[in-house]
Every structure is written in structure tokens, then in C-alpha cells.
Protein backbone atom coordinates (compact mmCIF):
# COMPACT_ATOMS: atom_id res chain seq x y z
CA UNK A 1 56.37 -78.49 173.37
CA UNK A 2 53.46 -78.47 175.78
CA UNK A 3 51.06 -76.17 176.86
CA UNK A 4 50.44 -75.48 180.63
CA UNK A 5 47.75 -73.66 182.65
CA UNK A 6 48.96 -71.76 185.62
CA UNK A 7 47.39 -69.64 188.54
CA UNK A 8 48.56 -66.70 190.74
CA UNK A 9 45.96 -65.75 193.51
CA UNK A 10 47.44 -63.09 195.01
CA UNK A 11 47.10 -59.43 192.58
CA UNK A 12 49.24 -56.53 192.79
CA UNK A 13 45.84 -54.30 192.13
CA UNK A 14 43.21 -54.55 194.91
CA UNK A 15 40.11 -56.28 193.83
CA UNK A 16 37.73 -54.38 191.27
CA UNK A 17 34.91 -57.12 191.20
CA UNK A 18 33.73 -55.27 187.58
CA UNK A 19 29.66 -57.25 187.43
CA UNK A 20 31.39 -60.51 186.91
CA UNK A 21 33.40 -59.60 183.99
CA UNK A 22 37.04 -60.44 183.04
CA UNK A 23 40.44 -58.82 181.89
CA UNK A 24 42.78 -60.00 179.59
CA UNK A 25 45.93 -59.20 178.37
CA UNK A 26 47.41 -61.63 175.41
CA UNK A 27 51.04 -61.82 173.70
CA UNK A 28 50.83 -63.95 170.73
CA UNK A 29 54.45 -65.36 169.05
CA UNK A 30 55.73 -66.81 166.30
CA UNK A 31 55.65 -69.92 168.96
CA UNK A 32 53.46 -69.97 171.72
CA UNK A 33 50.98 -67.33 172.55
CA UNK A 34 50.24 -66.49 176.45
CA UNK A 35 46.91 -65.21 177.61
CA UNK A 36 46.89 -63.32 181.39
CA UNK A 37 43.47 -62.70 182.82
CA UNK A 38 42.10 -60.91 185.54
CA UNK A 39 39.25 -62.79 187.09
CA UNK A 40 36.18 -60.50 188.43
CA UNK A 41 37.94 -60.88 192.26
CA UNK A 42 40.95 -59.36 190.91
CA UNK A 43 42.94 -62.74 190.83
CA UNK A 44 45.51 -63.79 188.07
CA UNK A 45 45.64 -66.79 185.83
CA UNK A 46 47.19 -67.67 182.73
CA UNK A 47 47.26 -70.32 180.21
CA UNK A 48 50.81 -70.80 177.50
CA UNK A 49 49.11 -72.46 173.94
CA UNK A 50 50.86 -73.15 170.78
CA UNK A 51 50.02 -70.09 168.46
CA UNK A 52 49.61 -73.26 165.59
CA UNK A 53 47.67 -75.86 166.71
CA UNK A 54 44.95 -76.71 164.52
CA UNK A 55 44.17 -80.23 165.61
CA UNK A 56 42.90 -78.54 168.81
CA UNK A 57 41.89 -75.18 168.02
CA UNK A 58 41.70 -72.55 165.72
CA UNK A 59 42.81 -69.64 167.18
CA UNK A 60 45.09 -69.51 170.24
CA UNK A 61 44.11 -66.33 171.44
CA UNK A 62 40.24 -67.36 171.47
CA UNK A 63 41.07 -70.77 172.82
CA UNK A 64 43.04 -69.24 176.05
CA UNK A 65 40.40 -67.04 176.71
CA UNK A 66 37.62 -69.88 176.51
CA UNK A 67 40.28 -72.30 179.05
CA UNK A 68 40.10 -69.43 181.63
CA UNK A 69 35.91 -68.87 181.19
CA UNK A 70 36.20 -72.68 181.41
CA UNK A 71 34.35 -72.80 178.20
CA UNK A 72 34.60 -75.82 175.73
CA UNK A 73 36.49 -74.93 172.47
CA UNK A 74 33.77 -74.30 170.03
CA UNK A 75 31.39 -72.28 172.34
CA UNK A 76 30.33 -68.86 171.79
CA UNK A 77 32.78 -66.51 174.45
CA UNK A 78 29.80 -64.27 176.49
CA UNK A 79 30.47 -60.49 175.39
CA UNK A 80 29.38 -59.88 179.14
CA UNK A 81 31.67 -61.19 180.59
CA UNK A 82 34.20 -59.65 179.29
CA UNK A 83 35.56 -56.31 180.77
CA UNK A 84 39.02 -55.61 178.21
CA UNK A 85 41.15 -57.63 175.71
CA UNK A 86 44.20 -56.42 174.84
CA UNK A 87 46.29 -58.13 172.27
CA UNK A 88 49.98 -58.04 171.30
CA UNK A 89 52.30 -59.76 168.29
CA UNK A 90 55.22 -60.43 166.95
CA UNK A 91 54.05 -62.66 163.99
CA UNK A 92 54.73 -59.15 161.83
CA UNK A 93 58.74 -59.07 163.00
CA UNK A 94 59.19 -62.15 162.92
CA UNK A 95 57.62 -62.92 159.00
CA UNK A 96 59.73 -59.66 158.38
CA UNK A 97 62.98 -60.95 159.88
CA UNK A 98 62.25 -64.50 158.51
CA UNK A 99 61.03 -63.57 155.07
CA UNK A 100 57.59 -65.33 155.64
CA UNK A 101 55.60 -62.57 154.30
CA UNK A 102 53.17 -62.64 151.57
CA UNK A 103 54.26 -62.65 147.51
CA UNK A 104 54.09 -59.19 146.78
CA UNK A 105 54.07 -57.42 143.65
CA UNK A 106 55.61 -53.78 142.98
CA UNK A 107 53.31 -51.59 140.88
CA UNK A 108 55.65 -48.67 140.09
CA UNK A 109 55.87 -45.59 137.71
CA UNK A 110 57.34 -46.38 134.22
CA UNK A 111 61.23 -45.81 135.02
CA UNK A 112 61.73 -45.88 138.53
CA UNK A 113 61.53 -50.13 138.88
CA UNK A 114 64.98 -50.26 140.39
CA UNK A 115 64.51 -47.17 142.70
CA UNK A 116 62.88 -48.69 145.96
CA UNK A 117 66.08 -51.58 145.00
CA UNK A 118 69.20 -48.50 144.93
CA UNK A 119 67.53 -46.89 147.86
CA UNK A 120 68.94 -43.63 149.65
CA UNK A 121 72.33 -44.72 149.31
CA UNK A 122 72.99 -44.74 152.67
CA UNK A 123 75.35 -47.19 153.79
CA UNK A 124 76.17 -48.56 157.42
CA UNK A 125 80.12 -49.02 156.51
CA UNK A 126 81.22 -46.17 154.06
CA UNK A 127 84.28 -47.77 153.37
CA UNK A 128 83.41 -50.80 152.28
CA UNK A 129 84.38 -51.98 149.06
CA UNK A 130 81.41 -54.49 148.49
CA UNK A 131 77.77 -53.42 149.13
CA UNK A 132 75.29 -56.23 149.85
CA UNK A 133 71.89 -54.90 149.80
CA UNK A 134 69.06 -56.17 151.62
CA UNK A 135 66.79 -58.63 149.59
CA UNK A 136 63.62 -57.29 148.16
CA UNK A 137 60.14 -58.28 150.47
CA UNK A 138 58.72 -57.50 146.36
CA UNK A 139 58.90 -60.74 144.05
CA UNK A 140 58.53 -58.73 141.02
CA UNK A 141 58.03 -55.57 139.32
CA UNK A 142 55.21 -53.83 137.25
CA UNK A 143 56.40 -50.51 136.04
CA UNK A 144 53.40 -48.78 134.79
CA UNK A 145 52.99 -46.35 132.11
CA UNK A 146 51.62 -43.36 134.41
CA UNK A 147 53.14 -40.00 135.23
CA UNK A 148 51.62 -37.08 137.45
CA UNK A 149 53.75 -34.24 137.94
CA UNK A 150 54.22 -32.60 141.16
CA UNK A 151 51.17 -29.83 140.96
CA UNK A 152 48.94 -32.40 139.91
CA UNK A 153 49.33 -31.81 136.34
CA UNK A 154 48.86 -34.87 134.22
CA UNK A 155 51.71 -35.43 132.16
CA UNK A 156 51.28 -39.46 131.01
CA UNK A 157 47.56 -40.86 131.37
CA UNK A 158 47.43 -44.27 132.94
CA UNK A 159 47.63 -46.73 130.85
CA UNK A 160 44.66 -48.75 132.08
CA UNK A 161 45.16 -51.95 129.58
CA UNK A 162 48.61 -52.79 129.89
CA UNK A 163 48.28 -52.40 133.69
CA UNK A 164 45.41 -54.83 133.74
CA UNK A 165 47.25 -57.33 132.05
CA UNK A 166 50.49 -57.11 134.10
CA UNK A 167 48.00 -57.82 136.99
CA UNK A 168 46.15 -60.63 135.56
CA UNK A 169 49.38 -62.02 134.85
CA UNK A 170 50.83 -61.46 138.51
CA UNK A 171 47.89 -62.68 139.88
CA UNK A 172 48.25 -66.15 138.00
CA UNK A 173 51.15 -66.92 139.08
CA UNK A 174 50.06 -66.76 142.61
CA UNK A 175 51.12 -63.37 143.91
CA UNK A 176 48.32 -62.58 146.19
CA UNK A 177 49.22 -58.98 147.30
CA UNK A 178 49.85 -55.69 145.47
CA UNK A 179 52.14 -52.40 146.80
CA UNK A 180 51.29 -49.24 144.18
CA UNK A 181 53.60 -46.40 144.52
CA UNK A 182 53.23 -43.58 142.02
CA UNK A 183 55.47 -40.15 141.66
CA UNK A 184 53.74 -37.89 143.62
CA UNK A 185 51.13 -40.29 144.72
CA UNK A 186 50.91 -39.03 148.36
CA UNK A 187 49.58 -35.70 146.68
CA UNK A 188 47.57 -36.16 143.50
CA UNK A 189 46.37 -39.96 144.25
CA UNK A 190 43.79 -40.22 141.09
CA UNK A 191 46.35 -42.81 139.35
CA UNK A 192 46.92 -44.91 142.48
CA UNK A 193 43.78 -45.16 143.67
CA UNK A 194 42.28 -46.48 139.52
CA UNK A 195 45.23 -48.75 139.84
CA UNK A 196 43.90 -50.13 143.00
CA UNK A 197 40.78 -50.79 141.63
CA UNK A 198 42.28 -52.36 139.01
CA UNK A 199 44.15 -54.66 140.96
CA UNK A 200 41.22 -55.82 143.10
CA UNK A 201 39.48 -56.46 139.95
CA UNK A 202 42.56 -59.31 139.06
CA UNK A 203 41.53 -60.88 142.27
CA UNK A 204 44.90 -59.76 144.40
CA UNK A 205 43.76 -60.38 148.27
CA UNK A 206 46.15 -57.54 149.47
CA UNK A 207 46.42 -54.13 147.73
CA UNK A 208 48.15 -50.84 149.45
CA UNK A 209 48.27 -47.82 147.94
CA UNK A 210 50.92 -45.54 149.08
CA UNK A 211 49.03 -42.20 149.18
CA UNK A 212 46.84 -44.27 151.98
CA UNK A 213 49.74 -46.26 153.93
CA UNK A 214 52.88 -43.44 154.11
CA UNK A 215 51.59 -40.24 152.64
CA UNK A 216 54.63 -39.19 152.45
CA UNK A 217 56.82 -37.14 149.80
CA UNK A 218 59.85 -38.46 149.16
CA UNK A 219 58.92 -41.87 146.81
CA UNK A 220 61.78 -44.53 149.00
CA UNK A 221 60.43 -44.07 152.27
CA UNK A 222 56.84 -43.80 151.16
CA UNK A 223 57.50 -46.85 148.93
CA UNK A 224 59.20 -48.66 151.56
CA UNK A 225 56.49 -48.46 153.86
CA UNK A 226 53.94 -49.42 151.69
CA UNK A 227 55.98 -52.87 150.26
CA UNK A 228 55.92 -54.07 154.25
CA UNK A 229 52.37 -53.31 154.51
CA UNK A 230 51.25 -55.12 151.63
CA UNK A 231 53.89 -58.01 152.64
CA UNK A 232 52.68 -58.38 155.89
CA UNK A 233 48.66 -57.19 156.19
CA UNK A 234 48.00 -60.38 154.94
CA UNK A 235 49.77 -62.35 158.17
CA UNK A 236 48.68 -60.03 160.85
CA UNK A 237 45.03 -60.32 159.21
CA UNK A 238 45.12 -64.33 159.27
């Protein structure tokens, strides 16, 4: 694999010389990460790095940008001189497609452990006579003892101890992010949002509450949702 530098003079814009300040435009991969920029005369260049290269660099987006200022690799990049930096990834599709994510623990209302597992039911070939379902993005399951009823009516307090514990106990076994999806969450979030706190407090680097990533009312979808942000956050933030 190698990484190569190249340079297009002529521009299909005409030439916005913006103070001496630069453009760029960056795709970063699974792979290799290109950065374009636009150079104060309007002209094009472009440099192809390895996303991963940490005997050079840190950061491959940072490091293209500092090739094209002709910077050296630890210098500070000049806010003034830069115009726009637009970024773009696949590192999320491709740790979903790949299973790369983070470990992520379910936090679910007493009862419904298996319900983000059986899903809507839907199925892509009606008639067939053996369903394989999708593995989990979840490692493992904490149903806790909770329950909020639809007009925000308290029907189970939440049992603040045994939750605690199931954390603690998650957490030391090196599951580093936390998805919390109550029964009615989306609506009445006063159980999510203590169980949050809660799960911070055990030290988890990654916790998404549904009522604040899909607050939505049906419990798969908004459940679903929530699983791949707490999977994932953790990749896209790194």
C-alpha cells in the first residue's frame, strides 16, 4: 500500500483567491482516506494516506491537510488559512457491516430482553422454512426492574440497586458502552435518563438513551436505533 500526492492545476470553478485561505473536502475509509483541497488560486491537489498509520501520524485527515499547507506533521494547522473542511466516512458502515463496533450492553425493561432479538417479524422470504436472524450488535442483556406506563403513570419504581450492580458487573468485564431502552421511554424519560446516570457512574465510555437518540414510539425501531448508536459513537468519535 502506498500513499501518493497528486496535483490538478486546472479547476472547473474560476478562481476565488478567498485572503489566502484553503478548501478542503476529505473522504476517510476503512482503508485509505483522500483529502482534495482548493488552494487560494482556485487550483486542485490531493494527497491518498492510510486512514491507520500511526508510525507516521496520528490522524490522516489532519496529516493530509498539513502535506498540502506543506506543514511538518506535528505543527499547529493556521485557523486562517483555512476557508472550509468538509469531512466524510465510512468507518460507521463498514464497523456495522464488519461487526467491529464497540461491546455494547442492552439495558432493557424487566420482560422485554428478547424483544429487540424477535423483532417485527418481518421476513424477506415468507416462505421459508428456516429463519436466520441477524446477530445481535448487543453482547448482553440487563433487563431492569422499571415500568412506566404509557401516560406517564409510574407503575414499577426503578430499581436503582440491582441496576447498579448489573452495570458494575458489565462494566468489568470490559463492555465499554451502554444502549437504555425503556417502555415508553421516548415519552416519560425520568427512568432512562437516572439509568444513564447510573451507568456513567460504573465508568461505561458510551451511554445512549433512547428517548435522546430515536424518540420514537414503537420500542423495536426506537431500540434499534439506539443499539447502533451506542455500538458505533464510540468509532466515529475515535
Amino acid at each position: 500500500m502506498t500513499e501518493t500526492t497528486e496535483t490538478t492545476e486546472a479547476s472547473t470553478r474560476p478562481s476565488t483567491d478567498d485572503g489566502g485561505r484553503w478548501e478542503f473536502w476529505i473522504d476517510r475509509g476503512g482503508t485509505f482516506t483522500d483529502v482534495i483541497g482548493r488552494r487560494p488560486d482556485g487550483g486542485l491537489v490531493s494527497v491518498k494516506l492510510l486512514s491507520d498509520n500511526d508510525a507516521l501520524y496520528p490522524d490522516a485527515a489532519l496529516e493530509g491537510i498539513r502535506r498540502l499547507l506543506d506543514l511538518a506533521s506535528d505543527a499547529a494547522i493556521p485557523p486562517a488559512r483555512l476557508a472550509a473542511v468538509k469531512m466524510g466516512t465510512t468507518i460507521a458502515t463498514n464497523a456495522l457491516l464488519e461487526h467491529a463496533g464497540a461491546r455494547t450492553v442492552l439495558v432493557i425493561t424487566e420482560g422485554f430482553a428478547d424483544q429487540l432479538r424477535i423483532g417485527t417479524q418481518a421476513r424477506p422470504d415468507i416462505f421459508a422454512r428456516r429463519i436466520e436472524l441477524p446477530t445481535p450488535l448487543y453482547e448482553d442483556v440487563i433487563e431492569a426492574r422499571e415500568r412506566i406506563a404509557a401516560d406517564g403513570t409510574v407503575i414499577t419504581a426503578l430499581d436503582e440497586d440491582a441496576l447498579a450492580a448489573a452495570l458494575a458487573a458489565a462494566r468489568a468485564r470490559g463492555i465499554a458502552a451502554c444502549a437504555i431502552v425503556f417502555c415508553h421511554g421516548y415519552r416519560t424519560p425520568v427512568h432512562e435518563q437516572r439509568a444513564g446516570a447510573l451507568a456513567r457512574a460504573a465508568g461505561f465510555d458510551q451511554v445512549s438513551e433512547s428517548h435522546q437518540a430515536s424518540p420514537l414510539m414503537k420500542l423495536v425501531g426506537r431500540g434499534d436505533t439506539t443499539v447502533v448508536d451506542a455500538y458505533l459513537s464510540p468509532i466515529l468519535r475515535r
